[in-house]
Protein backbone atom coordinates (compact mmCIF):
# COMPACT_ATOMS: atom_id res chain seq x y z
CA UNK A 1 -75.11 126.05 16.04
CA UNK A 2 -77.42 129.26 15.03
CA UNK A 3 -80.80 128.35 16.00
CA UNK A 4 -83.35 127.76 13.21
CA UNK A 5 -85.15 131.29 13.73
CA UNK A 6 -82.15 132.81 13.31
CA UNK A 7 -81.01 131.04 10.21
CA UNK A 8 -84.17 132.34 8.51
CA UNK A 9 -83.43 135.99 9.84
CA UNK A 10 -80.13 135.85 8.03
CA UNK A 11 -81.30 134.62 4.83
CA UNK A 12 -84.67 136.79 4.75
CA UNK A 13 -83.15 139.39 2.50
CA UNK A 14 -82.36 137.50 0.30
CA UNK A 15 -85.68 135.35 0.33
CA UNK A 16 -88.13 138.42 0.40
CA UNK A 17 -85.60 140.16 -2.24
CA UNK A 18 -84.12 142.64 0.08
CA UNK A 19 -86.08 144.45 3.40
CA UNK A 20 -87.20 146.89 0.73
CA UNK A 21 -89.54 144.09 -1.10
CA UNK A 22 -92.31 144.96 2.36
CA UNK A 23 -91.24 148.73 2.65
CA UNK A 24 -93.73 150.96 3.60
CA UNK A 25 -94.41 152.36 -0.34
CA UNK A 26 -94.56 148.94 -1.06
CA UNK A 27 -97.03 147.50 1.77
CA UNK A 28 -99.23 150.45 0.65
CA UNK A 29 -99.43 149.82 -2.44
CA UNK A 30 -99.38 145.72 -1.42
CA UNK A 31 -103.19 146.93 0.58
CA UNK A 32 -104.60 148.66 -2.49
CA UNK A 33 -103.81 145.54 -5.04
CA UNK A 34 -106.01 143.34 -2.67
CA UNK A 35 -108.87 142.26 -4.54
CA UNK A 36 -112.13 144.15 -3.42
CA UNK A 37 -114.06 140.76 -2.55
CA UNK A 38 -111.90 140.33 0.31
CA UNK A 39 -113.91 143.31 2.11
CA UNK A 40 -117.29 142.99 0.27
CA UNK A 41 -119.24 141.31 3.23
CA UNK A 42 -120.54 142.23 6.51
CA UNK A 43 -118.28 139.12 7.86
CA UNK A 44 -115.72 140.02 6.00
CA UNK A 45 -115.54 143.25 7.32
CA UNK A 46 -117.01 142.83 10.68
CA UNK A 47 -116.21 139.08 11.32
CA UNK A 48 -114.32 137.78 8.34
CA UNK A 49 -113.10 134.39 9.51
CA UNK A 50 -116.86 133.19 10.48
CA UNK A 51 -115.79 132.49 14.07
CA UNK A 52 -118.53 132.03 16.93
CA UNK A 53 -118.09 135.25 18.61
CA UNK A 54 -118.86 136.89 15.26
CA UNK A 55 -122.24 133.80 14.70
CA UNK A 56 -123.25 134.97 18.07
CA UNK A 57 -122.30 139.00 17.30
CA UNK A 58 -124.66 138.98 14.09
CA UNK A 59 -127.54 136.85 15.99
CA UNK A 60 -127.39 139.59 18.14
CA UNK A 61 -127.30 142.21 15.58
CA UNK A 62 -130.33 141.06 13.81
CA UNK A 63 -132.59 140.47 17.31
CA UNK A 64 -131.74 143.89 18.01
CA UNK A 65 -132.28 145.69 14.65
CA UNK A 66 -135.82 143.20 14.18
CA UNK A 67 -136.84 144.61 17.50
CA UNK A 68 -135.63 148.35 16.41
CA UNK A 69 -134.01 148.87 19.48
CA UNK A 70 -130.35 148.43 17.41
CA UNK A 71 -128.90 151.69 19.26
CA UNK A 72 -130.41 150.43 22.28
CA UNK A 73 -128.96 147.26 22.49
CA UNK A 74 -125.16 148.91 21.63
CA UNK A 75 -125.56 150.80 24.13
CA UNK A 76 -126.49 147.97 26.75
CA UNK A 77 -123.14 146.31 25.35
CA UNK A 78 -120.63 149.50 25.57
CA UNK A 79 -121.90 149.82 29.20
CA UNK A 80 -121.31 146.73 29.97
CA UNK A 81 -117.60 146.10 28.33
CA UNK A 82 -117.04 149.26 30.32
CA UNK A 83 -118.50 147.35 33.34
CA UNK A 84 -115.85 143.88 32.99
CA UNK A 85 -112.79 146.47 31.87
CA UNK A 86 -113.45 148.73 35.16
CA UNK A 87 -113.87 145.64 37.57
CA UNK A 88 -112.13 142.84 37.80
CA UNK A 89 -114.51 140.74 40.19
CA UNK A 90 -116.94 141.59 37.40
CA UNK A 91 -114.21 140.01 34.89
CA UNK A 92 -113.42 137.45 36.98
CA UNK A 93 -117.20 136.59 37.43
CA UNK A 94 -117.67 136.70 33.60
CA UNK A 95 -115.20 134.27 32.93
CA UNK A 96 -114.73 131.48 35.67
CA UNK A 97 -116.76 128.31 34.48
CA UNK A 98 -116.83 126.93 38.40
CA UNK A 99 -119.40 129.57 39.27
CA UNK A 100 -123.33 127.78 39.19
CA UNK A 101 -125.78 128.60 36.36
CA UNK A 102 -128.07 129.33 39.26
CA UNK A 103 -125.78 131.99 40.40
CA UNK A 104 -124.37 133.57 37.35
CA UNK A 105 -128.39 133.86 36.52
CA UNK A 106 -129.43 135.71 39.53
CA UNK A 107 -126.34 138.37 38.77
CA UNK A 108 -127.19 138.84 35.40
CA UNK A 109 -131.10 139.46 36.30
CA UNK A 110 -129.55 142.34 38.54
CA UNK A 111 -127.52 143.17 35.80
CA UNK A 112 -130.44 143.82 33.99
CA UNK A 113 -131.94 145.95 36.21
CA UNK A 114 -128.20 147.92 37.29
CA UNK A 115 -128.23 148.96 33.62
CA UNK A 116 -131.82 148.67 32.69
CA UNK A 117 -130.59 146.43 29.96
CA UNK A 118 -132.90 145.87 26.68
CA UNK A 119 -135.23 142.72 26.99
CA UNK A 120 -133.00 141.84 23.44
CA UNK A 121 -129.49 142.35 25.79
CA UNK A 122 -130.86 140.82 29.05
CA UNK A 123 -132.38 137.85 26.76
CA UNK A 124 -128.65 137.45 24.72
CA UNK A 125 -126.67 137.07 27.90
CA UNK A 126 -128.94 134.40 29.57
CA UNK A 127 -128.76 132.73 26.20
CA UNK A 128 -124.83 132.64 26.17
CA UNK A 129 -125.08 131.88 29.97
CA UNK A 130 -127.56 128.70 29.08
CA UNK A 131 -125.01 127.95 26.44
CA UNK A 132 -122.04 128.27 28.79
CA UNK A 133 -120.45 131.05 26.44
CA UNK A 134 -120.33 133.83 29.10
CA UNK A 135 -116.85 134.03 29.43
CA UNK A 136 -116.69 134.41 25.99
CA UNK A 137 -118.47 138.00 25.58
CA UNK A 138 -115.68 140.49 25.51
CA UNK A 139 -115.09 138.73 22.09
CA UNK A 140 -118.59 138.35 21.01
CA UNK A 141 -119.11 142.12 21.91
CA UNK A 142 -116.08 143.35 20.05
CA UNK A 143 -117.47 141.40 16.94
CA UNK A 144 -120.98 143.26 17.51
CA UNK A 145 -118.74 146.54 17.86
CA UNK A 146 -117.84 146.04 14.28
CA UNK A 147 -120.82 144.75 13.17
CA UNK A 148 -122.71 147.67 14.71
CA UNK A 149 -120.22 150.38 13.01
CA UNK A 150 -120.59 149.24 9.64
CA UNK A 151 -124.77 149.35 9.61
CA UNK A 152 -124.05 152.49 10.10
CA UNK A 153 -121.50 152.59 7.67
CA UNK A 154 -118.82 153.29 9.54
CA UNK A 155 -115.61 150.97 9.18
CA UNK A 156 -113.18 150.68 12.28
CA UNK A 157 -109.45 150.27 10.47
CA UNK A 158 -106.42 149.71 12.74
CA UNK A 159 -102.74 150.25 10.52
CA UNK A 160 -99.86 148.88 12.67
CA UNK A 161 -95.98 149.43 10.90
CA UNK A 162 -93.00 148.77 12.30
CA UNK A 163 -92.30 152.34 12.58
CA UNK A 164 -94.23 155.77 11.99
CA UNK A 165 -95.25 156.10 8.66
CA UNK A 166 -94.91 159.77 6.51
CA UNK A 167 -97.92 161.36 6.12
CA UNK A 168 -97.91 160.98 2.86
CA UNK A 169 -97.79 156.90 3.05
CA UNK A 170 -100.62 157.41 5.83
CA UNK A 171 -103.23 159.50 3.48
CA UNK A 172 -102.16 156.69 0.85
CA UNK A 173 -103.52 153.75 3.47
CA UNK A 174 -106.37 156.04 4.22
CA UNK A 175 -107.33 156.35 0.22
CA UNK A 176 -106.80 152.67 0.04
CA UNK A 177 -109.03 152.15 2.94
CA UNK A 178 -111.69 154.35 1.64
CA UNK A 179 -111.78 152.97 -1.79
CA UNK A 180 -112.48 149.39 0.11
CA UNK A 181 -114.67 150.61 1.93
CA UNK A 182 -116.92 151.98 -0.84
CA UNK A 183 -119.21 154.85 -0.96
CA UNK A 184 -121.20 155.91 1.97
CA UNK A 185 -119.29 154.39 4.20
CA UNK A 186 -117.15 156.31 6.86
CA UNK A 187 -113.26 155.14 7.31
CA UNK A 188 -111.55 155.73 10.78
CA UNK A 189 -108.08 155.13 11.46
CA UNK A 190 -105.97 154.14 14.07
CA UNK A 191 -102.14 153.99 13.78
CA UNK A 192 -99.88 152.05 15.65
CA UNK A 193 -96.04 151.42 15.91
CA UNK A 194 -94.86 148.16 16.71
CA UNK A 195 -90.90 147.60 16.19
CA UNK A 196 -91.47 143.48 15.81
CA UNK A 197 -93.06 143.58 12.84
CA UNK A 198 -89.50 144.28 11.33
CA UNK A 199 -91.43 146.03 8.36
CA UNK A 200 -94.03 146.59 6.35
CA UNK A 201 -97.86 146.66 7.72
CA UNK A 202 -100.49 145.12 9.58
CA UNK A 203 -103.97 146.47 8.15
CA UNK A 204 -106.78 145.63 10.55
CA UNK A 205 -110.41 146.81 8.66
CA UNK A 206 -113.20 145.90 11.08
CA UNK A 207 -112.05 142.37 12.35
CA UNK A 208 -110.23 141.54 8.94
CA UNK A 209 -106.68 141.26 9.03
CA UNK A 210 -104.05 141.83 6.12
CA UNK A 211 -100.59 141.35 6.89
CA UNK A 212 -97.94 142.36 4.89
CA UNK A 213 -95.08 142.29 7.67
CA UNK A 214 -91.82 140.90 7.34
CA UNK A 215 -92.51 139.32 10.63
CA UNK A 216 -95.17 137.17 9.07
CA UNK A 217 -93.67 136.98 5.78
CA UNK A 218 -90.19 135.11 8.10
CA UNK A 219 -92.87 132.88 10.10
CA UNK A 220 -94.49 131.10 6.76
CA UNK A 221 -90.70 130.51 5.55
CA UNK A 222 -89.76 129.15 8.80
CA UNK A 223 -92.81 126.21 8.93
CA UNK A 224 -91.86 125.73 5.47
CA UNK A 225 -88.33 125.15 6.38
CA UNK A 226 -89.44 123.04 9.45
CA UNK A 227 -92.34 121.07 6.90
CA UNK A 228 -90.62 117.52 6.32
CA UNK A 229 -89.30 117.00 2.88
CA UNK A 230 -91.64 114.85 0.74
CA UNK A 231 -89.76 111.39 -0.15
């Protein structure tokens, strides 16, 4: 008996009316008929599902621009991502809970002087620590990362298809992007290929996510195949 997945693969076609229903043309087009509200906000843009990296990310943004040492502060962070990715007893001392308070304190005070952190950085870092959300700051810094682009109105976008895309259907995403974005702001794009997606596109703008795969589009039939008929 075919498993369940592939029951769904066979019958996608037909489901999504044909593969050409999330072809590139038509993801494009798919990313410029999203209503603008959806990208309107900082957290939309920067930290659009209101998660507590991005609470923490924007607490941080607002010390830091309050205390106008904004560039500062970013750069404390990028030095110290670029710390936990080159080490991985750094990593591993970010994120293992078993180490004490007591100890994890003492490292971060000679953190602070290592990378002559901002009072606002050195003062973030024992707050997460008191809060016992250190492990969690490559995600809270990646939120700030966004954050920190779009004051200064630049928008970090991310366009993943499930194979290259024509230049022509890239400027398209790019106009698209652009037009979200609004004016003054700066658009950069990265573009990625990533055969699983089957079709169609992943748009990443800031940490807001659109997808318009057929990947995605096969998961959401599947748990509504798998959701138990109503009696």
């Amino acid at each position: 008996m075919r498993s369940c997945t592939s029951a769904v693969s066979s019958v996608a076609p037909r489901l999504l009316g044909g593969r050409s229903a999330l072809s590139h043309p038509a993801a494009v087009a798919a990313v410029s008929r999203v209503t603008s509200n959806r990208f309107e906000s900082r957290r939309s843009f920067a930290a659009g599902d209101g998660s507590l990296h991005s609470r923490y990310a924007e607490a941080l943004l607002e010390a830091a621009k309050e205390a106008k040492s904004l560039d500062k502060v970013w750069a404390n962070i990028e030095a110290l991502k670029e710390g936990v990715n080159q080490s991985k007893e750094f990593k591993l001392f970010i994120e293992t809970p078993g180490i004490s308070g007591d100890i994890k304190g003492q490292v971060i005070a000679d953190m602070a002087k290592q990378y002559s952190l901002d009072t606002i950085t050195h003062n973030f870092l024992k707050v997460l620590l008191e809060n016992r959300r250190l492990s969690e700051f490559q995600k809270i810094a990646a939120a700030f990362e966004a954050m920190y682009r779009l004051e200064k109105g630049e928008i970090a976008c991310k366009v993943t298809s499930a194979e290259p895309l024509s230049s022509g259907d890239a400027g398209r995403v790019l106009k698209a992007l652009q037009a979200r974005a609004g004016a003054g702001k700066t658009v950069s794009v990265e573009y990625e290929v990533k055969p699983a997606l089957m079709g169609g596109l992943v748009v990443k703008m800031g940490e807001a996510i659109l997808d318009f795969s057929v990947a995605a589009r096969l998961d959401r039939i599947a748990g509504s195949l798998a959701a138990p008929l109503a009696s």
